[in-house]
C-alpha atoms as a PDB file:
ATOM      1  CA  UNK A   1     101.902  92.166 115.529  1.00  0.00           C
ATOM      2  CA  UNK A   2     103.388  91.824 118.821  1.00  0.00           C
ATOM      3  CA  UNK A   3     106.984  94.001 119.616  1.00  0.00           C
ATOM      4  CA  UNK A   4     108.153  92.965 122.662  1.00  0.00           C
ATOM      5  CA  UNK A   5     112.206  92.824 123.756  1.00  0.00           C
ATOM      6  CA  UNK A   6     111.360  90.726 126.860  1.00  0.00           C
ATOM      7  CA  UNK A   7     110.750  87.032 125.822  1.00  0.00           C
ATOM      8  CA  UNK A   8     108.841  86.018 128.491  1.00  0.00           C
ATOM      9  CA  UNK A   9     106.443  88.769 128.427  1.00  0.00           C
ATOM     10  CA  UNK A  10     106.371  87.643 124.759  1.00  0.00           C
ATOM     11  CA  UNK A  11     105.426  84.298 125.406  1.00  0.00           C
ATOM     12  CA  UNK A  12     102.588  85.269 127.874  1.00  0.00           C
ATOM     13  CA  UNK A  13     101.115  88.281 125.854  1.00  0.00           C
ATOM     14  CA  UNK A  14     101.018  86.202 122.762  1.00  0.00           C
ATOM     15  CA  UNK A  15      99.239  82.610 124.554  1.00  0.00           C
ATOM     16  CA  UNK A  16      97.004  85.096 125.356  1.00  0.00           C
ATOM     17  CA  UNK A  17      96.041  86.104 122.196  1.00  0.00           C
ATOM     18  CA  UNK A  18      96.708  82.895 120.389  1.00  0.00           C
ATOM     19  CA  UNK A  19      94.066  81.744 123.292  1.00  0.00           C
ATOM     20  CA  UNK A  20      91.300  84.189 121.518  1.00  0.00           C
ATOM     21  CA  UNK A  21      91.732  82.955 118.522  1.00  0.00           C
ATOM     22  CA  UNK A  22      94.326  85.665 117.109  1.00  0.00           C
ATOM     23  CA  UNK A  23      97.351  85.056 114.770  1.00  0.00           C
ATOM     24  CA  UNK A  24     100.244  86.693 116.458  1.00  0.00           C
ATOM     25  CA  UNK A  25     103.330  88.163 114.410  1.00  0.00           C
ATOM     26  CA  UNK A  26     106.182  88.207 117.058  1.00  0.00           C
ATOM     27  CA  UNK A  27     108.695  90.939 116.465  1.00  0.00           C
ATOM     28  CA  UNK A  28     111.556  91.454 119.139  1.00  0.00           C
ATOM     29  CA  UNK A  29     112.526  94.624 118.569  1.00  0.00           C
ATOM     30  CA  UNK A  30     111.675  97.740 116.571  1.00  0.00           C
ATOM     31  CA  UNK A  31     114.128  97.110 113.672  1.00  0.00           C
ATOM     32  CA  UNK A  32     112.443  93.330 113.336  1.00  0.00           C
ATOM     33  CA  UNK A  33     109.134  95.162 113.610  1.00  0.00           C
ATOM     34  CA  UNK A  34     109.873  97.466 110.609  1.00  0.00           C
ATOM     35  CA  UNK A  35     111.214  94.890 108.211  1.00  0.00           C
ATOM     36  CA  UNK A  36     107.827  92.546 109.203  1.00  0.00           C
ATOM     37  CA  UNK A  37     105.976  95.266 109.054  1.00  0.00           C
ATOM     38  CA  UNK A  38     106.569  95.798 105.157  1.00  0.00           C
ATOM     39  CA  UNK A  39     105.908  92.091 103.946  1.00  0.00           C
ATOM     40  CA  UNK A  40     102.643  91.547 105.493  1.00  0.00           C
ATOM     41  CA  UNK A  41     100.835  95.031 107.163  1.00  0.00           C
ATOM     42  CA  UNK A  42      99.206  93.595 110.600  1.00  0.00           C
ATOM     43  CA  UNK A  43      95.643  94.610 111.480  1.00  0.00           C
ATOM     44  CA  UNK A  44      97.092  96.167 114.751  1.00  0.00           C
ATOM     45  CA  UNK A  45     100.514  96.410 116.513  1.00  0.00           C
ATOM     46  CA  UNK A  46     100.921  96.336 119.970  1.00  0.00           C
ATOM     47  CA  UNK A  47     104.615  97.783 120.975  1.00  0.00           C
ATOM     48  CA  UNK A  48     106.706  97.865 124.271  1.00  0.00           C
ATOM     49  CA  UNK A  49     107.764 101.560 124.675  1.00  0.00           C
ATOM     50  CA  UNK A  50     111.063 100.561 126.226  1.00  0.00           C
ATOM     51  CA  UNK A  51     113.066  98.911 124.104  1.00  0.00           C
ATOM     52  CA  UNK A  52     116.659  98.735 123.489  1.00  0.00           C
ATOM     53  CA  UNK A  53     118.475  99.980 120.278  1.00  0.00           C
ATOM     54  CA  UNK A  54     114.922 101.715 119.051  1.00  0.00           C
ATOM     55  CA  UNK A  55     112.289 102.656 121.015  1.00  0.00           C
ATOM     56  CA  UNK A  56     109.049 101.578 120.939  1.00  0.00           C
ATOM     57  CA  UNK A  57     108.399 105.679 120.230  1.00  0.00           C
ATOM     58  CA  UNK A  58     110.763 105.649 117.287  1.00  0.00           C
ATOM     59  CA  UNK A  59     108.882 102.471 116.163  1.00  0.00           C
ATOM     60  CA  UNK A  60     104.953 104.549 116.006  1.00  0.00           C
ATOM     61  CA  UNK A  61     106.807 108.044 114.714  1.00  0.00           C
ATOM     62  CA  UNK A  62     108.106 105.937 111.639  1.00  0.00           C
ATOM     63  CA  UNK A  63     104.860 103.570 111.119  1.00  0.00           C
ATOM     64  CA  UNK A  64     102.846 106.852 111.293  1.00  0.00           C
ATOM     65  CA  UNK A  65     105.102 108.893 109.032  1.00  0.00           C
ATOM     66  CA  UNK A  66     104.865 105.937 106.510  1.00  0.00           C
ATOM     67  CA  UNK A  67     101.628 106.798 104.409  1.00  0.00           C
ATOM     68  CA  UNK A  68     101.222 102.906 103.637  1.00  0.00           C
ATOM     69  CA  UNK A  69     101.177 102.490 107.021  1.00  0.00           C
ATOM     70  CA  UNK A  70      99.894 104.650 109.368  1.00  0.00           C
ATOM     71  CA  UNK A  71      96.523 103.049 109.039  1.00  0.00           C
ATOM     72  CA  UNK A  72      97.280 100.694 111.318  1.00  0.00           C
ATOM     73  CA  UNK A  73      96.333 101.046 114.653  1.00  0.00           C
ATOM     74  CA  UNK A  74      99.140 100.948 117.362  1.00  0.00           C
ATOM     75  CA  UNK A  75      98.855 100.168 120.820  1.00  0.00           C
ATOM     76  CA  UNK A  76     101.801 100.686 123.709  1.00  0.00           C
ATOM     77  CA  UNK A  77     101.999  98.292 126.759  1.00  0.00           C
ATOM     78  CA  UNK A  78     103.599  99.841 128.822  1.00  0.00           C
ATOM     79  CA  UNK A  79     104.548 100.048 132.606  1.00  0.00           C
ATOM     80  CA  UNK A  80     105.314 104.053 132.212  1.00  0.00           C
ATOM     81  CA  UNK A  81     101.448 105.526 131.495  1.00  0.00           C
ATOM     82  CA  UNK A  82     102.149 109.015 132.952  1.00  0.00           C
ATOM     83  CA  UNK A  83     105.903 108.794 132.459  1.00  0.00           C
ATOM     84  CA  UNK A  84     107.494 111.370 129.642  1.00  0.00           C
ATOM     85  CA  UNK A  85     107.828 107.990 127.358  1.00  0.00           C
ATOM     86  CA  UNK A  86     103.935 107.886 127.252  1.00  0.00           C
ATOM     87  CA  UNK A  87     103.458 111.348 126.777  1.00  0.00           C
ATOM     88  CA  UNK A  88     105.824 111.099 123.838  1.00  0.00           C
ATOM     89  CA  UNK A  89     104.297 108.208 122.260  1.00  0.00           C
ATOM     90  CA  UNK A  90     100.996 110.271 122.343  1.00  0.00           C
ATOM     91  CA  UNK A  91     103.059 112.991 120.701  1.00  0.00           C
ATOM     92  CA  UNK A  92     103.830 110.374 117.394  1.00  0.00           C
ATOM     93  CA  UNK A  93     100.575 109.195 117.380  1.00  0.00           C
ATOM     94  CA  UNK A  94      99.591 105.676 119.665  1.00  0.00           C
ATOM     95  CA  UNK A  95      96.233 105.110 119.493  1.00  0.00           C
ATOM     96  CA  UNK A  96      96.421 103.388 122.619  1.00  0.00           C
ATOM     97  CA  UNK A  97      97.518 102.354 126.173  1.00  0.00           C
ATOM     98  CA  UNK A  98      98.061  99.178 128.355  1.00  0.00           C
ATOM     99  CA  UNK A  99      99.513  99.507 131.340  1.00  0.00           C
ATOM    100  CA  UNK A 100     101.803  96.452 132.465  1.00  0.00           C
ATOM    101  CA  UNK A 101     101.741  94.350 133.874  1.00  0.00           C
ATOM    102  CA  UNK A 102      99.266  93.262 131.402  1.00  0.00           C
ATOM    103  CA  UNK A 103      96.208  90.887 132.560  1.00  0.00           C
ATOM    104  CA  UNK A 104      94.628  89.162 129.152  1.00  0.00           C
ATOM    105  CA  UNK A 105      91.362  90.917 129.997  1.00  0.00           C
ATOM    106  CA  UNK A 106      92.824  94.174 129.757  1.00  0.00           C
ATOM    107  CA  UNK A 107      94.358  92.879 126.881  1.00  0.00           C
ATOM    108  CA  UNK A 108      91.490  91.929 125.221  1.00  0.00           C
ATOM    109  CA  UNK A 109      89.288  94.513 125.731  1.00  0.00           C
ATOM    110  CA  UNK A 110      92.135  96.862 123.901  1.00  0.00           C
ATOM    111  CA  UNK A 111      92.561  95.050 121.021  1.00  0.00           C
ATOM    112  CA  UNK A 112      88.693  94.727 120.738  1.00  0.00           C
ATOM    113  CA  UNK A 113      88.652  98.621 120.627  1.00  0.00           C
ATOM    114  CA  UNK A 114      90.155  97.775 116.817  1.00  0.00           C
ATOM    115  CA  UNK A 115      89.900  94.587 115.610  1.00  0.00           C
ATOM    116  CA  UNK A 116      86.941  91.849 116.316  1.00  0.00           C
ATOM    117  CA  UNK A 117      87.983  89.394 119.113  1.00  0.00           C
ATOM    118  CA  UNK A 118      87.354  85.728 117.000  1.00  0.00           C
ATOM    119  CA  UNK A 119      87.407  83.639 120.390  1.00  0.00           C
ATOM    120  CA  UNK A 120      89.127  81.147 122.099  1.00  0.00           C
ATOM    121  CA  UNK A 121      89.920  78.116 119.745  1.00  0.00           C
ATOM    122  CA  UNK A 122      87.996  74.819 119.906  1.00  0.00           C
ATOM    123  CA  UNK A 123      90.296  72.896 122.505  1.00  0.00           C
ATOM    124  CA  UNK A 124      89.311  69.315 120.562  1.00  0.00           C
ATOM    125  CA  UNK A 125      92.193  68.718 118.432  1.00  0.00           C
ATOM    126  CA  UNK A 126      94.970  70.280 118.450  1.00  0.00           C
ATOM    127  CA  UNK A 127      95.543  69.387 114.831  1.00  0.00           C
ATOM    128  CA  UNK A 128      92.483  71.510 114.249  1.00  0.00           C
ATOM    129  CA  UNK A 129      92.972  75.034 113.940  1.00  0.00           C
ATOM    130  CA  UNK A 130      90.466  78.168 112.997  1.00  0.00           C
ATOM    131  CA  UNK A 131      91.345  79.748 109.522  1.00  0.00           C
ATOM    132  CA  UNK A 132      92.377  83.153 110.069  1.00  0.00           C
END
């Protein structure tokens, strides 16, 4: 799952990860996140920190409070690593970092740290897609 208020960050982050084969839940926002969140559990989130109306901190403090959920591994991309925000996010529990702006290598090699990167899709038809 991908929490992101800035579309086109959105778009970019998640052709990258659509690129490596990943299905990508887009939530814009931390209340979208939360109701998403509860239909179908994601095997990792990846969460803005900056967000309007809740805060990608608010967002990890109630995923991690939720014993159904805190399981899941959450990630902040962020363009404040040694701000207060960060340090407060490591306070509710992120289990990791990515400093914007984000490069899909970076990328990549975080989400690898907790889920198996499939790999890039087979370009031959687009009609033709991996099974997840």
């Amino acid at each position: 799952m991908l929490i992101e208020d800035d579309p086109d960050l959105m778009r970019l982050m998640s052709h990258m990860l659509k690129a490596a084969g990943f299905e990508v839940v887009q939530a814009y926002g931390g209340e979208d996140a939360l109701r998403k969140v509860q239909t179908r559990a994601p095997d990792l989130i990846l969460t803005d920190l900056a967000m309007p109306k809740m805060s990608g901190v608010e967002v990890i403090h109630r995923l991690k409070s939720n014993p159904d959920l805190q399981h899941i591994p959450v990630v902040a991309v962020t363009a404040y690593i040694w701000d207060t925000i960060a340090q407060a996010a490591g306070g509710v529990g992120v289990d990791g970092f990515i400093a914007k702006p984000v490069t899909a290598t970076r990328l990549l090699q975080e989400v690898a740290k907790y889920i198996p990167v499939p790999g890039p899709r087979a370009a031959a038809s687009p009609a033709v897609t991996r099974p997840k």
